[in-house]
Protein backbone atom coordinates (compact mmCIF):
# COMPACT_ATOMS: atom_id res chain seq x y z
CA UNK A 1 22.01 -3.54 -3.14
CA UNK A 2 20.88 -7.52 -3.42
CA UNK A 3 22.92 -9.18 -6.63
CA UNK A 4 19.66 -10.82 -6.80
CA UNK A 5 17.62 -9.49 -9.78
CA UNK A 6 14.94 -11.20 -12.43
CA UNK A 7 15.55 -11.88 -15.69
CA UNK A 8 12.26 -11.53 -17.31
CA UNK A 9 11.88 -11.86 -21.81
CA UNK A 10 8.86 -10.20 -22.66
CA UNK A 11 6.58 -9.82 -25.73
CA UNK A 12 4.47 -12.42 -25.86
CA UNK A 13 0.42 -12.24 -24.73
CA UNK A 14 0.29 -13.62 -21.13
CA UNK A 15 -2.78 -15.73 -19.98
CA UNK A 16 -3.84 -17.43 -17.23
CA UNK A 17 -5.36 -17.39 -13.19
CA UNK A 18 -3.70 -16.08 -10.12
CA UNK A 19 -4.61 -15.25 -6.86
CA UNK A 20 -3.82 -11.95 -5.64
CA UNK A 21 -2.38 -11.94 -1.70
CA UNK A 22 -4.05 -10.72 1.48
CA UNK A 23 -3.90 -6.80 1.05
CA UNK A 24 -0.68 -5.36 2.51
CA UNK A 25 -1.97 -1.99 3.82
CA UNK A 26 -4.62 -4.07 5.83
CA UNK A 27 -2.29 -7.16 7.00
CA UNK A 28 0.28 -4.88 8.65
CA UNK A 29 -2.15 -2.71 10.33
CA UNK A 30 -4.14 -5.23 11.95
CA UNK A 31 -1.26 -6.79 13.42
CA UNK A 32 -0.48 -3.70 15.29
CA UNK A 33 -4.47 -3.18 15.60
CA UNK A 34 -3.56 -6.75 17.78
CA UNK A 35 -1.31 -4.64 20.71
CA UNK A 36 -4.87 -3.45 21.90
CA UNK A 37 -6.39 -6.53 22.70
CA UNK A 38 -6.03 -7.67 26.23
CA UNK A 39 -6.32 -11.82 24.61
CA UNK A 40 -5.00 -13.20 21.11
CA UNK A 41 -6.09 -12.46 17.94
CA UNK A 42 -6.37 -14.85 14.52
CA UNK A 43 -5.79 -12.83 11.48
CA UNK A 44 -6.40 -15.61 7.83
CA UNK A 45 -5.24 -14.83 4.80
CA UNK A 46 -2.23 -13.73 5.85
CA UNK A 47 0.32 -12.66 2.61
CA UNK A 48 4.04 -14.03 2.99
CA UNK A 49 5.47 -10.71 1.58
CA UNK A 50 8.41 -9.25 3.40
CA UNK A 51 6.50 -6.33 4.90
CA UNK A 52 4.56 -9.06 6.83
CA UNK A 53 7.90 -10.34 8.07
CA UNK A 54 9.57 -6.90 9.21
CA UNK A 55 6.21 -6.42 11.61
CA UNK A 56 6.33 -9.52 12.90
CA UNK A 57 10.49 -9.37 13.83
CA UNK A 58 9.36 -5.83 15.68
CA UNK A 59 6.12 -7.58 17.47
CA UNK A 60 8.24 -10.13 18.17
CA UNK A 61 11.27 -7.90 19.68
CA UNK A 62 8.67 -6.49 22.02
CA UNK A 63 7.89 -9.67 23.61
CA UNK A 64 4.21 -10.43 21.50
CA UNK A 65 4.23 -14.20 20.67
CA UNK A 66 3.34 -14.86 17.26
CA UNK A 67 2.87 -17.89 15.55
CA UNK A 68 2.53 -17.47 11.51
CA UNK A 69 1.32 -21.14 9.65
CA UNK A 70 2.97 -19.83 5.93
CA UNK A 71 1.43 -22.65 4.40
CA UNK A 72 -2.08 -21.80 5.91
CA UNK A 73 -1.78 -18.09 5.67
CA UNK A 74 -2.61 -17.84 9.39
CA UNK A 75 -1.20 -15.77 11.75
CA UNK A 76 -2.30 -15.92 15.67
CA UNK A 77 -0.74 -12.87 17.92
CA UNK A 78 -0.95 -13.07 21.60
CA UNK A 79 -0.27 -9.19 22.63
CA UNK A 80 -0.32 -10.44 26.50
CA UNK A 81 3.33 -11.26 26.63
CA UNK A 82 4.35 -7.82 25.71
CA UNK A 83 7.16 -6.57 28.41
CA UNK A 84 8.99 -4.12 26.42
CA UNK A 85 7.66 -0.97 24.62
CA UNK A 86 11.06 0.35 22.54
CA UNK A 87 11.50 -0.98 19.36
CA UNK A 88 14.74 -1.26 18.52
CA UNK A 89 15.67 -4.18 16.10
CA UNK A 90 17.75 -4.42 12.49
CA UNK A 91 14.34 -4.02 10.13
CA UNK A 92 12.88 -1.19 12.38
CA UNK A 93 13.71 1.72 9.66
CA UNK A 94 12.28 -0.28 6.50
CA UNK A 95 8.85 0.12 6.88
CA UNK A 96 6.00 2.71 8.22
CA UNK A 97 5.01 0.94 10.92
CA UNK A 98 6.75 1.65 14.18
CA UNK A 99 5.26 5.21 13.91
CA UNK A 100 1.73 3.31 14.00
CA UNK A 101 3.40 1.44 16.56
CA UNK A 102 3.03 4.46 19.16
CA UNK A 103 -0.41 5.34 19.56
CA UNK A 104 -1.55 1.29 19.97
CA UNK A 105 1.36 0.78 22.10
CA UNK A 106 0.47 3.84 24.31
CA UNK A 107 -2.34 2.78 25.78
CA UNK A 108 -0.63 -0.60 27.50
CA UNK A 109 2.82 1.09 28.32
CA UNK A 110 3.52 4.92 29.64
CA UNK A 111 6.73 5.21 27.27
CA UNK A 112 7.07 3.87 24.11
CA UNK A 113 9.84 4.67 21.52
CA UNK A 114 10.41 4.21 18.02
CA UNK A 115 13.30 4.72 15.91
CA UNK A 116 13.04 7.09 12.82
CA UNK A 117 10.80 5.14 9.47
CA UNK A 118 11.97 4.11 6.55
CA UNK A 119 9.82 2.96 3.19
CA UNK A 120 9.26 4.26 -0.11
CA UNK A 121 11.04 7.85 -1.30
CA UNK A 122 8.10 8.55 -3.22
CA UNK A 123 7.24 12.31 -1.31
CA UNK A 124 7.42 13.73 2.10
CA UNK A 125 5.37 11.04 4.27
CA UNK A 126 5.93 13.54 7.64
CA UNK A 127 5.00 12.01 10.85
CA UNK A 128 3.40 15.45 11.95
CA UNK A 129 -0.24 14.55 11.81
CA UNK A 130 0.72 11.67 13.85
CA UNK A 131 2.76 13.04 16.53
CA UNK A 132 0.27 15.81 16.59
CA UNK A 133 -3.09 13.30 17.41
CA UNK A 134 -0.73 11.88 20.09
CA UNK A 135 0.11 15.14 22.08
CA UNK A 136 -3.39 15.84 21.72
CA UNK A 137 -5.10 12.85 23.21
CA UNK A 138 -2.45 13.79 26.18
CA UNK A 139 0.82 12.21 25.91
CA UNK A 140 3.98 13.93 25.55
CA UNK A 141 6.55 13.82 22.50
CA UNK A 142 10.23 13.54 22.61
CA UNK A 143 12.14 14.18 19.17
CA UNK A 144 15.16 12.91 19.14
CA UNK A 145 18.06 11.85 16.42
CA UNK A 146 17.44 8.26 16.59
CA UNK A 147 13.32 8.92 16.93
CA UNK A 148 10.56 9.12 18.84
CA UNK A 149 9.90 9.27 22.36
CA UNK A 150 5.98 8.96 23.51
CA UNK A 151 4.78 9.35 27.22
CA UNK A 152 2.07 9.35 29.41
CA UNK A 153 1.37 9.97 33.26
CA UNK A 154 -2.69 8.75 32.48
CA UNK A 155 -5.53 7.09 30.71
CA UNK A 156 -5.43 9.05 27.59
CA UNK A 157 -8.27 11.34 26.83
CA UNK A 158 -10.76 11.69 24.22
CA UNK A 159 -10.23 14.60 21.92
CA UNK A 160 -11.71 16.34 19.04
CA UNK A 161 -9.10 16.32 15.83
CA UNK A 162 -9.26 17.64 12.74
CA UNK A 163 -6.57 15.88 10.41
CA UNK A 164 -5.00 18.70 7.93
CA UNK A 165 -5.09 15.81 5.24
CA UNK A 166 -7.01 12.79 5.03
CA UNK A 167 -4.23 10.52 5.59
CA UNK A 168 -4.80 7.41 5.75
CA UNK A 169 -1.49 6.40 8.25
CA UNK A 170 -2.15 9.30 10.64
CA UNK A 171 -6.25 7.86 10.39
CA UNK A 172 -4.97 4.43 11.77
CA UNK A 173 -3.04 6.10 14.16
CA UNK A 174 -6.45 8.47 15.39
CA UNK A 175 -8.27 5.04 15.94
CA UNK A 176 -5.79 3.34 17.70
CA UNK A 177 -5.09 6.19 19.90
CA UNK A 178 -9.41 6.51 20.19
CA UNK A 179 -10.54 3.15 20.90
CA UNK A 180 -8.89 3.18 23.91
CA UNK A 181 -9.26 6.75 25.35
CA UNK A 182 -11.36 8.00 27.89
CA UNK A 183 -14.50 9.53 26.60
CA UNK A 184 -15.88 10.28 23.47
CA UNK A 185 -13.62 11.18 20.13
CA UNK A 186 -14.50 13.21 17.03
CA UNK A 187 -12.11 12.31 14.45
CA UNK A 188 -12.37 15.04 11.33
CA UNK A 189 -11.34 14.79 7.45
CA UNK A 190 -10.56 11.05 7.85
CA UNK A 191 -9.23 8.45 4.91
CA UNK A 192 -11.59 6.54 4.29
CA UNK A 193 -9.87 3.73 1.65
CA UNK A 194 -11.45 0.27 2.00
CA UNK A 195 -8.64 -1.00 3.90
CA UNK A 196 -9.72 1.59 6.64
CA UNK A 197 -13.01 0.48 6.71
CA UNK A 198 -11.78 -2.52 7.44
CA UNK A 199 -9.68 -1.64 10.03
CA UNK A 200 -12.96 -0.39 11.67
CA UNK A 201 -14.70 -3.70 11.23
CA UNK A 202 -11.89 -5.40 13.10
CA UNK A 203 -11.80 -2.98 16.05
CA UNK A 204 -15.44 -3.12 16.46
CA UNK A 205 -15.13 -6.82 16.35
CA UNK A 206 -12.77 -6.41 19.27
CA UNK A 207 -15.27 -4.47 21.23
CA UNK A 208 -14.64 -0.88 19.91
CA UNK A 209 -17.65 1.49 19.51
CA UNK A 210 -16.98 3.80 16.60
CA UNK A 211 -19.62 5.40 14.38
CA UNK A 212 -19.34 7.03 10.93
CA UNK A 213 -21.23 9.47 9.14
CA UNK A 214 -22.07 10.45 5.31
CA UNK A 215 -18.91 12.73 5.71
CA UNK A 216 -15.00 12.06 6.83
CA UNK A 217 -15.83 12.07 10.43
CA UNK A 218 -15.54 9.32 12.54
CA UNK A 219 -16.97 9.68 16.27
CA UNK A 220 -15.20 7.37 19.00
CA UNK A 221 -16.81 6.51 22.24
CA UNK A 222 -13.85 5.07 24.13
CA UNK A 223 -13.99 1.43 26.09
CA UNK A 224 -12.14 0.33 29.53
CA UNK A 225 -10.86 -2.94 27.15
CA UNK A 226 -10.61 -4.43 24.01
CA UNK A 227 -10.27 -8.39 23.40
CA UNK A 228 -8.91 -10.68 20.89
CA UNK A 229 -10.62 -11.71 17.22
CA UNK A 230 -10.43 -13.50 14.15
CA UNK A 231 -10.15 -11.08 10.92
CA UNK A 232 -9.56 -11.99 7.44
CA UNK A 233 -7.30 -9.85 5.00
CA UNK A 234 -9.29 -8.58 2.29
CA UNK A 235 -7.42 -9.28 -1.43
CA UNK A 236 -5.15 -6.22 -2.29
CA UNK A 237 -7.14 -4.41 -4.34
CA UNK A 238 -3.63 -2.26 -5.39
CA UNK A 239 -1.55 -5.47 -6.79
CA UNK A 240 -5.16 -6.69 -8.66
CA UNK A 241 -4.75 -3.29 -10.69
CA UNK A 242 -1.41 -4.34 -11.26
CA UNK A 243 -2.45 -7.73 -13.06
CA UNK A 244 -5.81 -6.22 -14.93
CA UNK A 245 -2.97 -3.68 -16.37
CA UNK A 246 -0.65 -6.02 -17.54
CA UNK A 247 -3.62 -7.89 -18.89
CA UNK A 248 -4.11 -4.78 -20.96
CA UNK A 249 -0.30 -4.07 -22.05
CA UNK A 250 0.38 -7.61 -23.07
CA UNK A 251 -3.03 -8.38 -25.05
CA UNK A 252 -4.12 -11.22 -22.80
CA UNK A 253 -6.28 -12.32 -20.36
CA UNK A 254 -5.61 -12.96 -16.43
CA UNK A 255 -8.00 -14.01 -14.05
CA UNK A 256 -7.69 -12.78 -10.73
CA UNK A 257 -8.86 -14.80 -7.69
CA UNK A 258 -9.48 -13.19 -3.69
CA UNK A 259 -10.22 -9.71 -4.45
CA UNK A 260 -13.93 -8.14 -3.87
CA UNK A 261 -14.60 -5.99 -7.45
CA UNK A 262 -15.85 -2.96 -4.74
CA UNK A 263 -12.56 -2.41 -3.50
CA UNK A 264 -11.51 -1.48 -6.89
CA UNK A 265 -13.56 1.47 -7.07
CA UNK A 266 -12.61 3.67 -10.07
CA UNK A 267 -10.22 1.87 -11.58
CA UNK A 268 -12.57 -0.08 -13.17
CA UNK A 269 -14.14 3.06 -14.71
CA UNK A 270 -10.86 4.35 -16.00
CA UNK A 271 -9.90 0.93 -16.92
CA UNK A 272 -12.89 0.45 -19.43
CA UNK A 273 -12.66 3.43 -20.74
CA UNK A 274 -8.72 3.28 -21.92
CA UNK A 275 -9.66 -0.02 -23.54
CA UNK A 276 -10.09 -2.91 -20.62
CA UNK A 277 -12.32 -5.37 -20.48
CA UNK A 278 -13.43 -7.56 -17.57
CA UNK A 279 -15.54 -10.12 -16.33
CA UNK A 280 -17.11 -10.83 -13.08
CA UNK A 281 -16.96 -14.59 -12.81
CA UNK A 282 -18.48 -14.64 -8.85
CA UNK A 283 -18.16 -12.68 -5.93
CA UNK A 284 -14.52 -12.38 -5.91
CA UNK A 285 -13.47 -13.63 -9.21
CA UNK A 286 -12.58 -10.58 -12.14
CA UNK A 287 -11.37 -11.73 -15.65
CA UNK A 288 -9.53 -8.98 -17.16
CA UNK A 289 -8.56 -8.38 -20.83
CA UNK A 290 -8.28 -6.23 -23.68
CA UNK A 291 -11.70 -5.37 -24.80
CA UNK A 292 -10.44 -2.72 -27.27
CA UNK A 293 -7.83 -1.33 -29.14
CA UNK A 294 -6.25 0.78 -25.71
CA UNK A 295 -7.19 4.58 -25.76
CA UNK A 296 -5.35 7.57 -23.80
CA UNK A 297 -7.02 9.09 -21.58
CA UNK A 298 -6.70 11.73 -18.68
CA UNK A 299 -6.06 10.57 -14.80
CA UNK A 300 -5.48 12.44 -11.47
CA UNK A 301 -5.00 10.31 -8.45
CA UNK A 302 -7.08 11.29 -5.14
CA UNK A 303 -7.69 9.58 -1.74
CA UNK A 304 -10.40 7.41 -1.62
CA UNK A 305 -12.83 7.12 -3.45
CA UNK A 306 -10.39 8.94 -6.15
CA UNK A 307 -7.83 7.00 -8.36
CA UNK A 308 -5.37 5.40 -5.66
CA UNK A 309 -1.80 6.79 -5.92
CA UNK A 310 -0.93 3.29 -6.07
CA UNK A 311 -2.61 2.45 -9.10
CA UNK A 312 -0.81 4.99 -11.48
CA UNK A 313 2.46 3.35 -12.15
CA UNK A 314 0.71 0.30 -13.78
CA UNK A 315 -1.41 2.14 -15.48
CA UNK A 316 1.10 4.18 -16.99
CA UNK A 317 2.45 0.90 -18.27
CA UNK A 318 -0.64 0.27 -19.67
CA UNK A 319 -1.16 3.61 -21.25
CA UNK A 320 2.45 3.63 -22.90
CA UNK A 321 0.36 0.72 -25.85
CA UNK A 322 -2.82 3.56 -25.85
CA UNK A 323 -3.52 5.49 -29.11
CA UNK A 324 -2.93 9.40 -28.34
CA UNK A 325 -1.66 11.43 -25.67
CA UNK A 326 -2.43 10.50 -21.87
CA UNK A 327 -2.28 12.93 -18.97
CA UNK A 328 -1.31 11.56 -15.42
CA UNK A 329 -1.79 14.11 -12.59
CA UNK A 330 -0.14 13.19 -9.62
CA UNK A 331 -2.15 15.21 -6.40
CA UNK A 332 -1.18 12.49 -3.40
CA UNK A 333 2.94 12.37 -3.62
CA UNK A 334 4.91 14.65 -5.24
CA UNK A 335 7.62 12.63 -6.20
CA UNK A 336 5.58 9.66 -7.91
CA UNK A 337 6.93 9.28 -11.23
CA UNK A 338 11.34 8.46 -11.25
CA UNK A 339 9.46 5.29 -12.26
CA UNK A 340 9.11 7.13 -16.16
CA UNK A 341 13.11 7.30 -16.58
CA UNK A 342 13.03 3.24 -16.91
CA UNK A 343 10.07 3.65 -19.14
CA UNK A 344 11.77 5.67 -21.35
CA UNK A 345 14.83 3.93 -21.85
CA UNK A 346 12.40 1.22 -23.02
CA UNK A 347 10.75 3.23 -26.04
CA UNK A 348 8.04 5.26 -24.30
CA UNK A 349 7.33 8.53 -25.06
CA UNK A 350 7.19 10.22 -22.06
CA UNK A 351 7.31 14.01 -20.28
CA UNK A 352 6.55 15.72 -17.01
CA UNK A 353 5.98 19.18 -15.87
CA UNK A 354 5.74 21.21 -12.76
CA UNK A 355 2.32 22.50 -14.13
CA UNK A 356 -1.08 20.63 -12.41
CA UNK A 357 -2.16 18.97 -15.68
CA UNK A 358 -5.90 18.69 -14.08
CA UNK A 359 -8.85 20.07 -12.18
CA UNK A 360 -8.52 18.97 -8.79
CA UNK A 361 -7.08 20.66 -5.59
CA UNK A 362 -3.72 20.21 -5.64
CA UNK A 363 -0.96 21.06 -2.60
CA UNK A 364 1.75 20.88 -5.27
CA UNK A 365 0.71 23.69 -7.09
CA UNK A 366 3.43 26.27 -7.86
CA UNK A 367 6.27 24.02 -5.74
CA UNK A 368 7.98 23.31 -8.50
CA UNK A 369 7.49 19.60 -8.44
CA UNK A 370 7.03 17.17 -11.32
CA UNK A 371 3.81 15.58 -10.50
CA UNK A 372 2.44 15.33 -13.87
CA UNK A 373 2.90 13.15 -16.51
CA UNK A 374 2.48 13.30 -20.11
CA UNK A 375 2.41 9.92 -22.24
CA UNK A 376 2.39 9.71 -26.01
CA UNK A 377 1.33 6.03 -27.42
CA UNK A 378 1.03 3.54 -28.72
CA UNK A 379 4.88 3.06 -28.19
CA UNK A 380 6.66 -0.72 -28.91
CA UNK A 381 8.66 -1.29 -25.45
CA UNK A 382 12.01 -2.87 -26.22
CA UNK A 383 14.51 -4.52 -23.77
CA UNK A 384 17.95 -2.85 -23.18
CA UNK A 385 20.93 -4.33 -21.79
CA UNK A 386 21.37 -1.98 -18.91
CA UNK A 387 20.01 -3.32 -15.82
CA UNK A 388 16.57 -1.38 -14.84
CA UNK A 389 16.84 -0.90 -10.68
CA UNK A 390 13.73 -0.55 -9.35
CA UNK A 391 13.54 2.67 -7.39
CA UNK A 392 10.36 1.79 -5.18
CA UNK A 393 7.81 -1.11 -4.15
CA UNK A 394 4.66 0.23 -6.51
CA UNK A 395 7.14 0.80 -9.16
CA UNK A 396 8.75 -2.66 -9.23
CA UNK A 397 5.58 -4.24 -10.20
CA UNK A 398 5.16 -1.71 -12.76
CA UNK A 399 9.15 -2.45 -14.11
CA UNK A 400 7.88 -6.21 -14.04
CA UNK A 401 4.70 -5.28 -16.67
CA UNK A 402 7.11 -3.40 -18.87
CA UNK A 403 9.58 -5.73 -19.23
CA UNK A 404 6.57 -8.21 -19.66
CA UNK A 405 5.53 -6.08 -22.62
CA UNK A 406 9.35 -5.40 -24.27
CA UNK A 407 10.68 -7.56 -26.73
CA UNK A 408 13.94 -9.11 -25.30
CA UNK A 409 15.12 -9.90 -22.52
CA UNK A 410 15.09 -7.08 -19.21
CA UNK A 411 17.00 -7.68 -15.89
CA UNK A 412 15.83 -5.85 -13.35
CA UNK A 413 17.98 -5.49 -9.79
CA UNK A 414 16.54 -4.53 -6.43
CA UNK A 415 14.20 -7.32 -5.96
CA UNK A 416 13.96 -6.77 -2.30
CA UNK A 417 11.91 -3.86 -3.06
CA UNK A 418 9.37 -5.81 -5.13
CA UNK A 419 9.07 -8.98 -2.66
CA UNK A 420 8.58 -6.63 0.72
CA UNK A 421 4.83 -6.11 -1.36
CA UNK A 422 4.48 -8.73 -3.18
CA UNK A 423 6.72 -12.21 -2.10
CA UNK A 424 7.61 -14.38 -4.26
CA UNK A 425 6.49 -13.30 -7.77
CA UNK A 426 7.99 -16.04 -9.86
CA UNK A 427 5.75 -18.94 -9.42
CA UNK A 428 2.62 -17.08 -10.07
CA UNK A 429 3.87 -15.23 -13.04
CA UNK A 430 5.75 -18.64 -14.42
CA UNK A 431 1.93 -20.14 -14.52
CA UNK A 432 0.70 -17.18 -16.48
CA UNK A 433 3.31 -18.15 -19.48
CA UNK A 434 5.64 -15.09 -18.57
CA UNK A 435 9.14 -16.42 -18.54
CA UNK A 436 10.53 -14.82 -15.94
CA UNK A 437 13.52 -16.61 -13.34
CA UNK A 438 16.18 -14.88 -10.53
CA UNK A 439 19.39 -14.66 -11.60
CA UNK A 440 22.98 -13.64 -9.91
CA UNK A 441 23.79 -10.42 -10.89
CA UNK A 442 27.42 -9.06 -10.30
């Protein structure tokens, strides 16, 4: 683990602007969206977070030219100069995306390999659905220790799948395998988050011809080529929840710039009605603050357009200063919440249970997994001397909040974690008032 960890003394209201970054879950998929284009594509608002920088070493260890203006948040990817297809470099297990990696890389090489993915223990992520779409738009699967093998002896072929969950990884990995294919593709129980949707935009920008419906169906009539584009990242509507929440738990106000309000769905409705209060100042603009005393209230997370997974762990922060007893019910991962344990050592009251504290379908029921969450409040979060590690990237934003909200002074180790979503915190936060600075841990 990094000796690197943030010393951050809470208690005090924060307020102030800051702009959220270009959405991770879009930014990383459109530069692999890029291997299909047969010129170079411009992607703006690029984030500098270190997920950005572990696709771009693997692009780059393929052969793909990249050049990535920081300053400018511009990133232009030539895919042309591509001459290997096995990715095989240091950062290749700590993200998702080689696994994406195979289905866009499939379609320009007849074997591609990937080693085996690492990320976020939050739940059993399987690659199934994924390898699954592959063998059945024709190529061939090899399993090994080290990962996975992917070949082809043709153009691939069109093909009519139904995903077993709307995922939205194995989704990406439908379209990038459809686009491309030979004939016409019926893609069945697809995610459908915003950062999808995008995802479409850019491919029909690069010449793709897809088609939704009312339902999750997308139908794919495949193209001979697709070229280059420009794209722009959309704000990331999951770290704005993450700033309106901490607006909330610290009795402030935060304005958050770059993020369109539609992208934040139904957090807005759960938001208002445990207490926030916001403010549309223009079209992507939101001032967020308390607009009452903070009330608990009951939430179960869903695929879009439910409550995001992502969203919880802030919100639990949140609810920890709400009068009464709040129900969380976990229905995406099953192993969402070692985030609590910190919480607790703070001063919050909290439980979980095996039991599915809710009404919708959930695949967790009767596994014997604690995927809900029971949270008694209002609770006064105090700092403790112990050293918090952050067990996950969602959750290290959420440790950041709470110790934003405890009185004293919190370290918290494993910042790694928290700047592979989010970069460089600090000078964003520092403008808000929150006194927060990296320290040397031994």
């Amino acid at each position: 683990m990094s000796n690197t960890a943030y010393q951050i003394v809470g208690g005090n209201p924060l307020h102030g602007e800051i702009t959220c970054y270009g959405a991770k879950n879009f930014a990383t998929k459109a530069m692999i969206a890029t291997l299909l284009g047969s010129s170079a594509t411009t992607l703006t608002n690029v984030p500098p977070i270190g997920d950005v920088e572990i696709t771009v070493d693997m692009l780059r260890s393929l052969g793909v030219t990249i050049h990535w203006d920081k300053e400018a948040k511009m990133m232009t990817i030539d895919p042309t100069t591509a001459t290997d297809a096995h990715v095989r470099q240091p950062h290749s297990g700590a993200n998702r995306m080689p696994i994406l990696m195979l289905g866009a890389l499939l379609h320009r090489f007849d074997e591609v390999s990937v080693p085996m993915l690492g990320g976020c223990i939050i739940g059993a992520r399987g690659v199934d659905f994924h390898l699954d779409a592959i063998q059945d738009f024709g190529a061939k699967i090899i399993e090994g220790t080290e990962g996975y093998i992917a070949q082809k002896s043709r153009r691939l072929k069109g093909s009519h799948f139904h995903l077993k969950y709307p995922s939205v990884g194995a989704t990406e990995t439908c379209l990038f395998l459809a686009v491309l294919a030979e004939g016409t593709s019926i893609i069945e129980n697809v995610a459908i988050e915003p950062e999808i949707m995008e995802l479409v935009t850019m491919l029909r920008a690069m010449g793709a011809v897809i088609f939704t419906d009312s339902g999750r169906q997308f139908r794919v009539e495949g193209v001979k080529e697709l070229t280059g584009c420009t794209m722009n990242i959309l704000g990331d509507r999951i770290e704005t929840a993450s700033w309106a929440s901490m607006a909330v738990a610290v009795d402030g106000s935060i304005t958050v710039h770059g993020i369109r309000p539609e992208t934040l769905g139904n957090f807005l409705s759960s938001y208002r009605q445990a207490g926030g209060g916001f403010e549309l100042l223009d079209y992507d603009s939101i001032r967020f603050f308390r607009a009452k005393k903070p009330q608990a209230i009951h939430l179960e997370t869903d695929v879009w357009p439910g409550f995001s997974t992502d969203w919880q762990q802030p919100f639990a922060v949140f609810l920890t200063q709400a009068e009464g007893v709040s129900v969380i019910h976990e229905t995406v991962y099953e192993n969402r919440f070692g985030y609590l344990k910190a919480l607790k050592k703070l001063g919050a009251e909290v439980q979980l249970t095996t039991h599915c504290l809710g009404s919708l379908p959930c695949r967790f029921t009767g596994k014997g997994h604690e995927h809900s969450a029971i949270i008694s409040g209002a609770t006064p979060l105090t700092a403790v001397e112990e050293p918090l590690v952050i067990p996950d990237l969602r959750a290290g934003l959420a440790y950041v909040i709470a110790a934003s909200v405890a009185k004293g002074t919190t370290i918290l180790r494993g910042v790694p974690m928290i700047e592979r979503g989010y970069g460089d915190i600090i000078p964003r936060l520092t403008a808000m008032g929150l006194k927060i600075q990296k320290i040397d841990f031994q």
